[in-house]
N, C-alpha and C. Protein backbone atom coordinates (compact mmCIF):
# COMPACT_ATOMS: atom_id res chain seq x y z
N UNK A 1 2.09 1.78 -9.38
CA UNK A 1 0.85 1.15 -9.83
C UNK A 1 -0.01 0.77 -8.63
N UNK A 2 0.88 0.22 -7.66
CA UNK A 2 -0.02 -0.17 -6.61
C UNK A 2 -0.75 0.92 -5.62
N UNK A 3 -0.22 1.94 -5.32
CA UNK A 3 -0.74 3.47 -4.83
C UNK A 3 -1.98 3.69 -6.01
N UNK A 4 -2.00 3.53 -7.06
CA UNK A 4 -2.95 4.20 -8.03
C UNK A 4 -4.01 3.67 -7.48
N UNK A 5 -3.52 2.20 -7.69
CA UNK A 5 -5.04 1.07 -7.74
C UNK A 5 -5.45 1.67 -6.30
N UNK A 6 -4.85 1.61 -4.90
CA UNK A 6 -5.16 1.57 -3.90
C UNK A 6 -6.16 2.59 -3.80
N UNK A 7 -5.81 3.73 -4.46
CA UNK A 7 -6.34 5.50 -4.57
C UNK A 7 -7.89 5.16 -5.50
N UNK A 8 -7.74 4.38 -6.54
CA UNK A 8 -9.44 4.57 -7.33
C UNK A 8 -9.72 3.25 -6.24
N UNK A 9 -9.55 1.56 -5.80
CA UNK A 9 -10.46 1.46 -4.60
C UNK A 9 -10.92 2.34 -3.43
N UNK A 10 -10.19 3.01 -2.86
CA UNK A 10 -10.81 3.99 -2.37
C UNK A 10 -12.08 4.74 -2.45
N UNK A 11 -11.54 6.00 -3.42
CA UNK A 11 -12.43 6.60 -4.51
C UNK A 11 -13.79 5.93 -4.81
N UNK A 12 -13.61 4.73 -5.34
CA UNK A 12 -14.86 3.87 -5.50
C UNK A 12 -15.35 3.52 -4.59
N UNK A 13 -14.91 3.27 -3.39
CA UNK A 13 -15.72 2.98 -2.09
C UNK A 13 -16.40 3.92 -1.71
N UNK A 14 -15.94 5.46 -1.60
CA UNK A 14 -16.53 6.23 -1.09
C UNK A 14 -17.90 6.79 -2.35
N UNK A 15 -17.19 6.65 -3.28
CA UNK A 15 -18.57 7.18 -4.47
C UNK A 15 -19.71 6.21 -4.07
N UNK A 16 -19.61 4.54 -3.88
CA UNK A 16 -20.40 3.61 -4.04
C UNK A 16 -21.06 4.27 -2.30
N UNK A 17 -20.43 4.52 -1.40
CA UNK A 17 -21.11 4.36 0.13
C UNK A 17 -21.85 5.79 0.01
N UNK A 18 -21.55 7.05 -0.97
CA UNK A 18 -21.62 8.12 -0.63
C UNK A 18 -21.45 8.83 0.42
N UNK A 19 -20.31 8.75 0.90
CA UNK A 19 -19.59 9.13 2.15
C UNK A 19 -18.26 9.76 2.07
N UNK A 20 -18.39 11.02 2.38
CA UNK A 20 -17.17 11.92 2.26
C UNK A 20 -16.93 12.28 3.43
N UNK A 21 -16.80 11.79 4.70
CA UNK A 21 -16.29 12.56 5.70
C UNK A 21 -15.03 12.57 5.68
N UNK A 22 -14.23 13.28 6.36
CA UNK A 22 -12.96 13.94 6.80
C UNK A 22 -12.11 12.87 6.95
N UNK A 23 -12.79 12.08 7.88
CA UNK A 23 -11.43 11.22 8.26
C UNK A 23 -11.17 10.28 6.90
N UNK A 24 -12.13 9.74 5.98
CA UNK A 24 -11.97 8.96 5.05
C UNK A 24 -11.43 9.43 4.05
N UNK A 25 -11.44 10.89 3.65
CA UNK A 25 -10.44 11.75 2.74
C UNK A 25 -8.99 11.37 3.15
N UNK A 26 -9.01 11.81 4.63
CA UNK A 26 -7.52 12.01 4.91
C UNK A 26 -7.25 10.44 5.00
N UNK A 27 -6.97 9.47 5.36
CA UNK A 27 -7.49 8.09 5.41
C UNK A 27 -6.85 8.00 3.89
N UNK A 28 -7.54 8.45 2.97
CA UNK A 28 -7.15 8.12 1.23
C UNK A 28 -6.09 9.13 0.85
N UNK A 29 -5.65 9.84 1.85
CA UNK A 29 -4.60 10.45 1.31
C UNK A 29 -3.02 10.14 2.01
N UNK A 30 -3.65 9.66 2.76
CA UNK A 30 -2.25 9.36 4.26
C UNK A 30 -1.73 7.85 3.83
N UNK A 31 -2.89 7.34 3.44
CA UNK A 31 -2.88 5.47 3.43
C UNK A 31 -1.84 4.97 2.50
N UNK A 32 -1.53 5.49 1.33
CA UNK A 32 -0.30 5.22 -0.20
C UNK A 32 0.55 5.56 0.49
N UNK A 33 0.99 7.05 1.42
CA UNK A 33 2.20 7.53 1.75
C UNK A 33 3.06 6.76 2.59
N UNK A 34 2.00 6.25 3.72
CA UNK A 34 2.48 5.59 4.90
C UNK A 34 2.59 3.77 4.35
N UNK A 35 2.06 3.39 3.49
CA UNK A 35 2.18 1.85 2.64
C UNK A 35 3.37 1.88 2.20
N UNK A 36 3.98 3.35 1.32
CA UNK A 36 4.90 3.43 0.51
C UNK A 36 6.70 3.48 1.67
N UNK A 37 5.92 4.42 2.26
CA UNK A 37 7.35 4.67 3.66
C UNK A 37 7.57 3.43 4.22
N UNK A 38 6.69 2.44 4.74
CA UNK A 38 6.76 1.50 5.95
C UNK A 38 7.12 0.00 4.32
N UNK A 39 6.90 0.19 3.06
CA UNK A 39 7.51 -0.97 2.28
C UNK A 39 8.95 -0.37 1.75
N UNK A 40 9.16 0.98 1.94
CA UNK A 40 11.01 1.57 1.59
C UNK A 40 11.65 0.97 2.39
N UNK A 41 11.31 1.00 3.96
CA UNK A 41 11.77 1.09 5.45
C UNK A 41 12.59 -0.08 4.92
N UNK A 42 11.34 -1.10 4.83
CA UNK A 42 11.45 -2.83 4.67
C UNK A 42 12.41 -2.97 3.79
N UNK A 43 12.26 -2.29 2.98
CA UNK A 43 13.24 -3.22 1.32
C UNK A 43 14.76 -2.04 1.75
N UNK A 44 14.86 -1.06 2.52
CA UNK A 44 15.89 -0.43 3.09
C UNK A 44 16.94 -0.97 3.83
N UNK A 45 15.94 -1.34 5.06
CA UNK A 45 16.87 -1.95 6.15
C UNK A 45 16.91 -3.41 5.78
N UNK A 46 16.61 -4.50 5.33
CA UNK A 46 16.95 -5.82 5.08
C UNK A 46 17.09 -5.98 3.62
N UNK A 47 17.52 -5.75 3.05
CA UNK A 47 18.06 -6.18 1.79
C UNK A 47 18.18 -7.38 1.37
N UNK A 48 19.29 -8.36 2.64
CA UNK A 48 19.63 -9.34 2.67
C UNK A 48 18.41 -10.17 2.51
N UNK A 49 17.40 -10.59 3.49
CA UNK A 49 16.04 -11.06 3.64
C UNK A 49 15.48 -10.66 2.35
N UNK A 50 15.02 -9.69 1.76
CA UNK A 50 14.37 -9.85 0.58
C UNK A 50 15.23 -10.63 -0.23
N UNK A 51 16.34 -10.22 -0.77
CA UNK A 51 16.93 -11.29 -1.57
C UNK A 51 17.23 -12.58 -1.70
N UNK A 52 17.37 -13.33 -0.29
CA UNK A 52 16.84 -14.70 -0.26
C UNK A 52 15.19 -14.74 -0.19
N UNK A 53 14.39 -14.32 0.18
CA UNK A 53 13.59 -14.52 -0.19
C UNK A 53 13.23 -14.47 -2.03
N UNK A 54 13.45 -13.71 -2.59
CA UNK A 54 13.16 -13.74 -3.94
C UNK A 54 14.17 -14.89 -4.48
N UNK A 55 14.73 -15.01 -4.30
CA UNK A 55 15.91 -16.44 -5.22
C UNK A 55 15.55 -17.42 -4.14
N UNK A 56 14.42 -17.69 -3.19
CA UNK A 56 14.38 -18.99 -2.81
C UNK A 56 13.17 -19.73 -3.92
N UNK A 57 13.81 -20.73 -4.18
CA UNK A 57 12.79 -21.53 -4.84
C UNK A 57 11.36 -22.08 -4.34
N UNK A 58 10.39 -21.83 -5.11
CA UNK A 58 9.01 -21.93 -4.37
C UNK A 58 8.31 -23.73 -4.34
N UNK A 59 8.58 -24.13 -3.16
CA UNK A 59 8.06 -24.86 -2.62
C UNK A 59 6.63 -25.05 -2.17
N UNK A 60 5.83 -25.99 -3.81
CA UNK A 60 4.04 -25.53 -3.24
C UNK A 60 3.27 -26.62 -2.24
């Protein structure tokens, strides 16, 4: 869900600026892949850390 949304803000930025250059295509195509790899990495290698984090009780 979060790649989608990320992909139509995009999309909508560039329709609203009317601006299609190259780098902002690739930019909207690279940007979900590399969000998605570098939050696997995270929830990969520390496990431990996310899981106290999610069962710590929120202190506002």
């Amino acid at each position: 869900m979060l790649l989608g949304l990320g992909q139509w803000v995009a999309a909508w930025r560039l329709h609203e600026n009317e601006i299609y250059s190259a780098a902002d295509f690739l930019l909207l195509m690279i940007s979900p892949i590399l969000f998605y790899s570098a939050a696997q990495l995270l929830v990969c290698s520390r496990p431990e850390s996310v899981e106290s984090w999610q069962s710590a009780p929120s202190s506002g």
